[in-house]
Protein backbone atom coordinates (compact mmCIF):
# COMPACT_ATOMS: atom_id res chain seq x y z
CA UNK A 1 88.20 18.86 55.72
CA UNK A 2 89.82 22.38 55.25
CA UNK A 3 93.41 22.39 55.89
CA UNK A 4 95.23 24.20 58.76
CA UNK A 5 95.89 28.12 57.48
CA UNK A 6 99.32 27.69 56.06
CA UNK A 7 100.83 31.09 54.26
CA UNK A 8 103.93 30.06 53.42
CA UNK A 9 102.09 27.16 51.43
CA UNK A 10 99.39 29.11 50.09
CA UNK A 11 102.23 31.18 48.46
CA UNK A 12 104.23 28.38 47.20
CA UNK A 13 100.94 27.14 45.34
CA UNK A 14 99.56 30.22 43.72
CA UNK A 15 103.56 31.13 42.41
CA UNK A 16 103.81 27.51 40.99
CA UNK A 17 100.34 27.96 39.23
CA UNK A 18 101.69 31.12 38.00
CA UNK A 19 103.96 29.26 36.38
CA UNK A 20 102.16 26.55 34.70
CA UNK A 21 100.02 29.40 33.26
CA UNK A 22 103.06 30.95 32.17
CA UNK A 23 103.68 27.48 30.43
CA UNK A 24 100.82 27.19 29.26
CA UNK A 25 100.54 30.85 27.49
CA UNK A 26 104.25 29.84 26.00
CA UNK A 27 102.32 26.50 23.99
CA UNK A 28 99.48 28.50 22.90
CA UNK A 29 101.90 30.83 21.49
CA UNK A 30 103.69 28.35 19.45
CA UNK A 31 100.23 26.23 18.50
CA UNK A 32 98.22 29.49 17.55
CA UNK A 33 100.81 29.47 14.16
CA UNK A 34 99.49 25.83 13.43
CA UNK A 35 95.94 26.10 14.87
CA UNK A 36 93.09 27.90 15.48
CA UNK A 37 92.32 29.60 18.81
CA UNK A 38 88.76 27.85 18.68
CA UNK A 39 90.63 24.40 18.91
CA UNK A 40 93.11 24.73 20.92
CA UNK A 41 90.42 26.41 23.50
CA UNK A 42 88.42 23.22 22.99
CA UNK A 43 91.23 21.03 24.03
CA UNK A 44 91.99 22.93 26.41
CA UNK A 45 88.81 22.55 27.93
CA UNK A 46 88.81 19.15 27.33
CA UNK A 47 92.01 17.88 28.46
CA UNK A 48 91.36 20.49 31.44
CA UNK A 49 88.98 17.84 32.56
CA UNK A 50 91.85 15.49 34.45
CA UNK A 51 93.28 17.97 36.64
CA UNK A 52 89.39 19.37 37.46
CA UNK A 53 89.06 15.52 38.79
CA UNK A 54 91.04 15.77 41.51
CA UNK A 55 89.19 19.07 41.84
CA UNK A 56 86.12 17.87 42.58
CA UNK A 57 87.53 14.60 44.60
CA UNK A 58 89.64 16.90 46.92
CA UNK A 59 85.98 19.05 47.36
CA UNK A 60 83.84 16.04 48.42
CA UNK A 61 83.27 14.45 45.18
CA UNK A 62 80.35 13.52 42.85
CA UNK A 63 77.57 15.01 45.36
CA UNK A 64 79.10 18.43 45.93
CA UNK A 65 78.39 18.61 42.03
CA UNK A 66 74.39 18.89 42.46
CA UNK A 67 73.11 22.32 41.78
CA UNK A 68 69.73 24.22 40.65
CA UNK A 69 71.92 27.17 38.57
CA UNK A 70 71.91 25.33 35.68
CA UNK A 71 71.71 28.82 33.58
CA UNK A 72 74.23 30.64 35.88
CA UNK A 73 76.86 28.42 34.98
CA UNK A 74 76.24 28.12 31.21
CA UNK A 75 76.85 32.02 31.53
CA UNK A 76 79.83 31.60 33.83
CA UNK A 77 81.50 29.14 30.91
CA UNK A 78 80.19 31.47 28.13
CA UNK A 79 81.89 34.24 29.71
CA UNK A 80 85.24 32.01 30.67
CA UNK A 81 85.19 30.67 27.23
CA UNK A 82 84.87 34.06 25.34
CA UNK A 83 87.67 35.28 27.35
CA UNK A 84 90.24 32.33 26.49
CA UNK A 85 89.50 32.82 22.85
CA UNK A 86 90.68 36.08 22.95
CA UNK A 87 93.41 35.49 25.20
CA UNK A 88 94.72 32.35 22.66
CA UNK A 89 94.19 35.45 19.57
CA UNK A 90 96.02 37.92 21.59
CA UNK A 91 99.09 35.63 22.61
CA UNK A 92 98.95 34.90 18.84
CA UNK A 93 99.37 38.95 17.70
CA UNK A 94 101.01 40.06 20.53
CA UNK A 95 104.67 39.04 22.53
CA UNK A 96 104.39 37.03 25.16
CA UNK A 97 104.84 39.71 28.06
CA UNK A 98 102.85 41.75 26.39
CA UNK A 99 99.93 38.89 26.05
CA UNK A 100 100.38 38.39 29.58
CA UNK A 101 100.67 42.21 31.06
CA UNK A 102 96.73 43.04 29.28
CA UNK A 103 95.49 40.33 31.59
CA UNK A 104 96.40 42.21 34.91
CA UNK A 105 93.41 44.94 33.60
CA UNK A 106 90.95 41.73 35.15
CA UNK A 107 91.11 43.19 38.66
CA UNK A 108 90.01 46.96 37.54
CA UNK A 109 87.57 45.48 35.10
CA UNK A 110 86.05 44.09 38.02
CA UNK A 111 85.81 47.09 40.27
CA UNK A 112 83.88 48.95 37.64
CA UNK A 113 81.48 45.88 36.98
CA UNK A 114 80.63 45.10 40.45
CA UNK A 115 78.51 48.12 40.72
CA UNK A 116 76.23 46.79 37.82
CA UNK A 117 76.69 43.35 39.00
CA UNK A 118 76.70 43.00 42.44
CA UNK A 119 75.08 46.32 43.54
CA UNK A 120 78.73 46.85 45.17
CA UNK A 121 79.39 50.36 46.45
CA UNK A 122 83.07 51.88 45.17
CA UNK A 123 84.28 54.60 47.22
CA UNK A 124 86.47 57.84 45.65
CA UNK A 125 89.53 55.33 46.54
CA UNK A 126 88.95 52.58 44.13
CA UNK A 127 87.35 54.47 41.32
CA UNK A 128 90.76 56.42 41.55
CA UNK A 129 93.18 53.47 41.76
CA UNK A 130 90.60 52.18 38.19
CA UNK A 131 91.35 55.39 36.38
CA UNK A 132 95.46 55.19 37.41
CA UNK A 133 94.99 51.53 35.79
CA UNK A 134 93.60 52.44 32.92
CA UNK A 135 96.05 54.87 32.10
CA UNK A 136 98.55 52.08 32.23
CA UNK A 137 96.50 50.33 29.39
CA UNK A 138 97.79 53.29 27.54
CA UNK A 139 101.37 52.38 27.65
CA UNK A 140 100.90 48.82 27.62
CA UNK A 141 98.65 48.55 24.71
CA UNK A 142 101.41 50.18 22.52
CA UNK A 143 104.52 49.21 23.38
CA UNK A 144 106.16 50.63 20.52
CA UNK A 145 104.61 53.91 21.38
CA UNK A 146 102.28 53.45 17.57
CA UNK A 147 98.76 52.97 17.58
CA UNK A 148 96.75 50.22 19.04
CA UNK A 149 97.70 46.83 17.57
CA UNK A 150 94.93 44.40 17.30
CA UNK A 151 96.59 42.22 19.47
CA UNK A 152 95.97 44.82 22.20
CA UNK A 153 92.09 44.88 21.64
CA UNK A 154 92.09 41.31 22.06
CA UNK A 155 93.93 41.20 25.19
CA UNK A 156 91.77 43.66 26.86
CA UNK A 157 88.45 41.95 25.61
CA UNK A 158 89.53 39.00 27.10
CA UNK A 159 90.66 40.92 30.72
CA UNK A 160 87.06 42.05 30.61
CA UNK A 161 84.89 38.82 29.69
CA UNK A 162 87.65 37.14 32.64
CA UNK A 163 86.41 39.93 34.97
CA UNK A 164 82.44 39.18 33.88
CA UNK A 165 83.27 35.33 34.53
CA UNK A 166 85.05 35.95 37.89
CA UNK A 167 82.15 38.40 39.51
CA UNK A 168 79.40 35.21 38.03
CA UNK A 169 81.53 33.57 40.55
CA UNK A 170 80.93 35.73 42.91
CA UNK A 171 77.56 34.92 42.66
CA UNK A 172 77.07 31.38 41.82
CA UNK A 173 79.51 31.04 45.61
CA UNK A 174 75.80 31.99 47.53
CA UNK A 175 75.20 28.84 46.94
CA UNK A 176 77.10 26.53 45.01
CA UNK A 177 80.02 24.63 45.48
CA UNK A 178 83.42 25.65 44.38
CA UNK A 179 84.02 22.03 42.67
CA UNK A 180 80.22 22.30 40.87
CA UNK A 181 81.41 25.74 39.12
CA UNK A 182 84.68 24.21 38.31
CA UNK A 183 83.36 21.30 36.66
CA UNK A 184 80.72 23.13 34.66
CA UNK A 185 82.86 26.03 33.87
CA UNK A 186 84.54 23.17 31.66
CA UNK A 187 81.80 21.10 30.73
CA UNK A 188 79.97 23.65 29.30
CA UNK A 189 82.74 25.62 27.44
CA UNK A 190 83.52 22.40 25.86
CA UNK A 191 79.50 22.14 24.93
CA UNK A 192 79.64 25.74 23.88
CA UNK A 193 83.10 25.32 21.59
CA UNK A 194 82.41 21.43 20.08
CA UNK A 195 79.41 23.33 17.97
CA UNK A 196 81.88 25.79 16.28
CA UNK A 197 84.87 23.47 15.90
CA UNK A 198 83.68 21.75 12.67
CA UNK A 199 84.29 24.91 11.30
CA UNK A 200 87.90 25.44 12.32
CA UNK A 201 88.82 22.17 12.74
CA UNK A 202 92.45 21.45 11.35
CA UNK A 203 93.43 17.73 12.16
CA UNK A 204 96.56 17.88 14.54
CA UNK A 205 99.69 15.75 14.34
CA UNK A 206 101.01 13.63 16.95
CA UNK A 207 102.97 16.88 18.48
CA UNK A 208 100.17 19.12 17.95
CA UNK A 209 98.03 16.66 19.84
CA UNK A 210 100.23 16.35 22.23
CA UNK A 211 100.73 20.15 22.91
CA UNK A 212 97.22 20.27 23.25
CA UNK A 213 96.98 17.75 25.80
CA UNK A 214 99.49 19.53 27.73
CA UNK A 215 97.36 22.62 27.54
CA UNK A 216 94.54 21.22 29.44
CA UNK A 217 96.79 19.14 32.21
CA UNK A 218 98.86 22.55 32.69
CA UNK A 219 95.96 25.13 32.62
CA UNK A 220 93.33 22.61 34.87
CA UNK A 221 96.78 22.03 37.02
CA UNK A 222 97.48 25.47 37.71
CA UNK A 223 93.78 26.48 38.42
CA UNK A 224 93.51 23.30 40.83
CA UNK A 225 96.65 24.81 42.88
CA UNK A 226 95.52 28.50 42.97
CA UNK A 227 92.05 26.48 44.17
CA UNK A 228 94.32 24.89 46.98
CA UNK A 229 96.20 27.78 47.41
CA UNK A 230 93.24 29.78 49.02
CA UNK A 231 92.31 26.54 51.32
CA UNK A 232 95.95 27.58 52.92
CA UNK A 233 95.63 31.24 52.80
CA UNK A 234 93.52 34.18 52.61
CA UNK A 235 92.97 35.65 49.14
CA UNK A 236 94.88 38.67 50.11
CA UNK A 237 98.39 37.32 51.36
CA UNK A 238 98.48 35.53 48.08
CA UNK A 239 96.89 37.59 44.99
CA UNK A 240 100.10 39.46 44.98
CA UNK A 241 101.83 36.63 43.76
CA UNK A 242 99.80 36.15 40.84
CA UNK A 243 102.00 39.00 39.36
CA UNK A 244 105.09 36.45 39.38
CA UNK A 245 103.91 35.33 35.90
CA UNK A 246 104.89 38.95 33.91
CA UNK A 247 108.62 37.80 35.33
CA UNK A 248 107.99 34.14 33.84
CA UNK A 249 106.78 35.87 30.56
CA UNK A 250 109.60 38.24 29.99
CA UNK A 251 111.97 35.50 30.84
CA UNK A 252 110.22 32.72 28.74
CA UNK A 253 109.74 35.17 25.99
CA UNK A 254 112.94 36.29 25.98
CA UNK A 255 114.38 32.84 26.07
CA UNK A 256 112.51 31.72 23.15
CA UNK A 257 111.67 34.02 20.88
CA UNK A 258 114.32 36.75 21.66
CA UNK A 259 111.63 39.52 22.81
CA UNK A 260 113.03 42.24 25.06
CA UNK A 261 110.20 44.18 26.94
CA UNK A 262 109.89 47.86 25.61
CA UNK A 263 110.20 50.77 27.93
CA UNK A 264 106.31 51.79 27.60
CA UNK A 265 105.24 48.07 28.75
CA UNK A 266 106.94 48.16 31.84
CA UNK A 267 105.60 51.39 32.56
CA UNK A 268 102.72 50.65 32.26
CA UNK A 269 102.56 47.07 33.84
CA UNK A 270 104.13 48.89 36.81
CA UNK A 271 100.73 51.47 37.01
CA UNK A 272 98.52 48.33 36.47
CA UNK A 273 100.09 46.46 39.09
CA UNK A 274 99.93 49.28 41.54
CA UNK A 275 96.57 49.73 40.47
CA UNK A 276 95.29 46.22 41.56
CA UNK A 277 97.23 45.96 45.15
CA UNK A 278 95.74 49.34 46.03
CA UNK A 279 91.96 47.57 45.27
CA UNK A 280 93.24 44.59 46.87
CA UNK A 281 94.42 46.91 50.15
CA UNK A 282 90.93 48.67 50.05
CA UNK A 283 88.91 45.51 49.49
CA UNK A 284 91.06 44.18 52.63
CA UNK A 285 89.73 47.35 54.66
CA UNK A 286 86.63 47.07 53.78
CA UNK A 287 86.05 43.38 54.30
CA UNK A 288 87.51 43.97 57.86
CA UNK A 289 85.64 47.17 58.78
CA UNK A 290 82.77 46.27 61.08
CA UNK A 291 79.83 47.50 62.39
CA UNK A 292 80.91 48.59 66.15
CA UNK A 293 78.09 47.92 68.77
CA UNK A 294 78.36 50.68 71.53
CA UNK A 295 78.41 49.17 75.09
CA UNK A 296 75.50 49.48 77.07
CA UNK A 297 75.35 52.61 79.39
CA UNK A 298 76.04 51.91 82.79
CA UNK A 299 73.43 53.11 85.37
CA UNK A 300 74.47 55.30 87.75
């Protein structure tokens, strides 16, 4: 049963999952010196499998997991997979806020790729609000005003393989369930990863295990409350908040390893940011435009 539309809620949920995946990005940090991205995106995966429980128990459980897209959601995990890999490498080169700030380019990523896609129309508005964006990738991808770190690359890869992953969702939502492409999403990036980890497997300690196992419990966690956050609230009144997680970044990477956020970061964090709640405002208008009917003449 869908709960009663709560805002206030839905906004408490999706800032708390911002969070956790702040959290989370702050322990793949630290395990990325120790182990390789391939691994910890296995466990992650893996261990994301308890919180993605209660996912598909809260959705109607076992039988909302039947489904005749077998293919579409390999491709959905292949994509989701590809683009925490290069997330894990690019929170390994990069500072934390930095890490963080490449993966608000998602959102313009997807504009341009639902034309191919989806067979989406963009109006003069968005394609606009894409190319303000990706001027901000200018300023955020060197934030010491040198030339592209590698870091950088990686960070925007991943943006664009999470945009790929997000519009397959898009699709796969025709007709499957919201628990189903959870569930897969993990069960087959775990397929896809447990073939490459023999060769990068480096056999964790205790701690290392144990930061992995927090990985998965704080990643599934905070996609299982942004999952509950939109059965309170409209995607709109809370994909604003999402943005809480640069101030959880700068704060956590501060905190711990002493990073200050440069001047060219911010800027262009603030463009990117802009970028997406003007797509978000015309995706808003256009979801709510509707065709008029004219009223019938009246006979004279």
């Amino acid at each position: 049963m869908r709960p009663r539309e709560n805002i206030a809620r839905g906004i408490a949920y999706v800032c708390a999952s911002a969070l956790l995946s702040a959290f989370m990005s702050v322990g793949i940090k630290y395990l990325s010196d120790f182990y390789p991205a391939v691994e910890l995106t296995f466990f992650r995966c893996a261990f994301g499998f308890i919180p993605v429980a209660l996912i598909v128990r809260r959705g109607g459980g076992i039988k909302t997991l039947r489904t005749r897209r077998t293919l579409g959601h390999f491709l959905r995990a292949a994509a989701w997979t590809a683009s925490f890999l290069l997330s894990f490498l690019s929170l390994h080169f990069l500072a934390l806020a930095n890490a963080v700030a490449l993966s608000f380019l998602a959102p313009l990523f997807m504009t341009v790729l639902s034309v191919p896609m989806l067979g989406e129309r963009v109006g003069i508005h968005r394609w606009s609000a894409v190319l303000v964006g990706f001027i901000g990738i200018v300023f955020m991808a060197r934030p010491d005003g040198g030339v592209f770190q590698l870091g950088a690359v990686f960070g925007i890869a991943s943006a664009l393989f999470w945009a790929i992953g997000s519009l397959s969702v898009r699709q796969l939502t025709r007709s499957e369930t919201t628990p189903a492409i959870t569930f897969y999403t993990h069960a087959f990036g775990a397929l896809i990863l447990v073939a490459a980890l023999p060769f990068f497997w480096v056999a964790p300690s205790w701690q290392g295990a144990l930061g992995m196992l927090a990985l998965g419990v704080l990643g599934g966690t905070s996609q299982y409350w942004a999952t509950v956050a939109l059965s309170y609230s409209p995607a709109a009144a809370v994909a604003p908040f999402n943005y809480t997680s640069m101030l959880w970044a700068v704060i956590m990477g501060f905190m711990i390893w002493g990073d200050l956020p440069t001047l060219n970061l911010m800027i262009g964090v603030a463009i990117v940011i802009a970028s997406g709640l003007y797509i978000l405002y015309r995706e808003m208008r256009r979801s709510r435009a509707r065709p008029r009917l004219r009223p019938p003449e009246r006979s004279a």
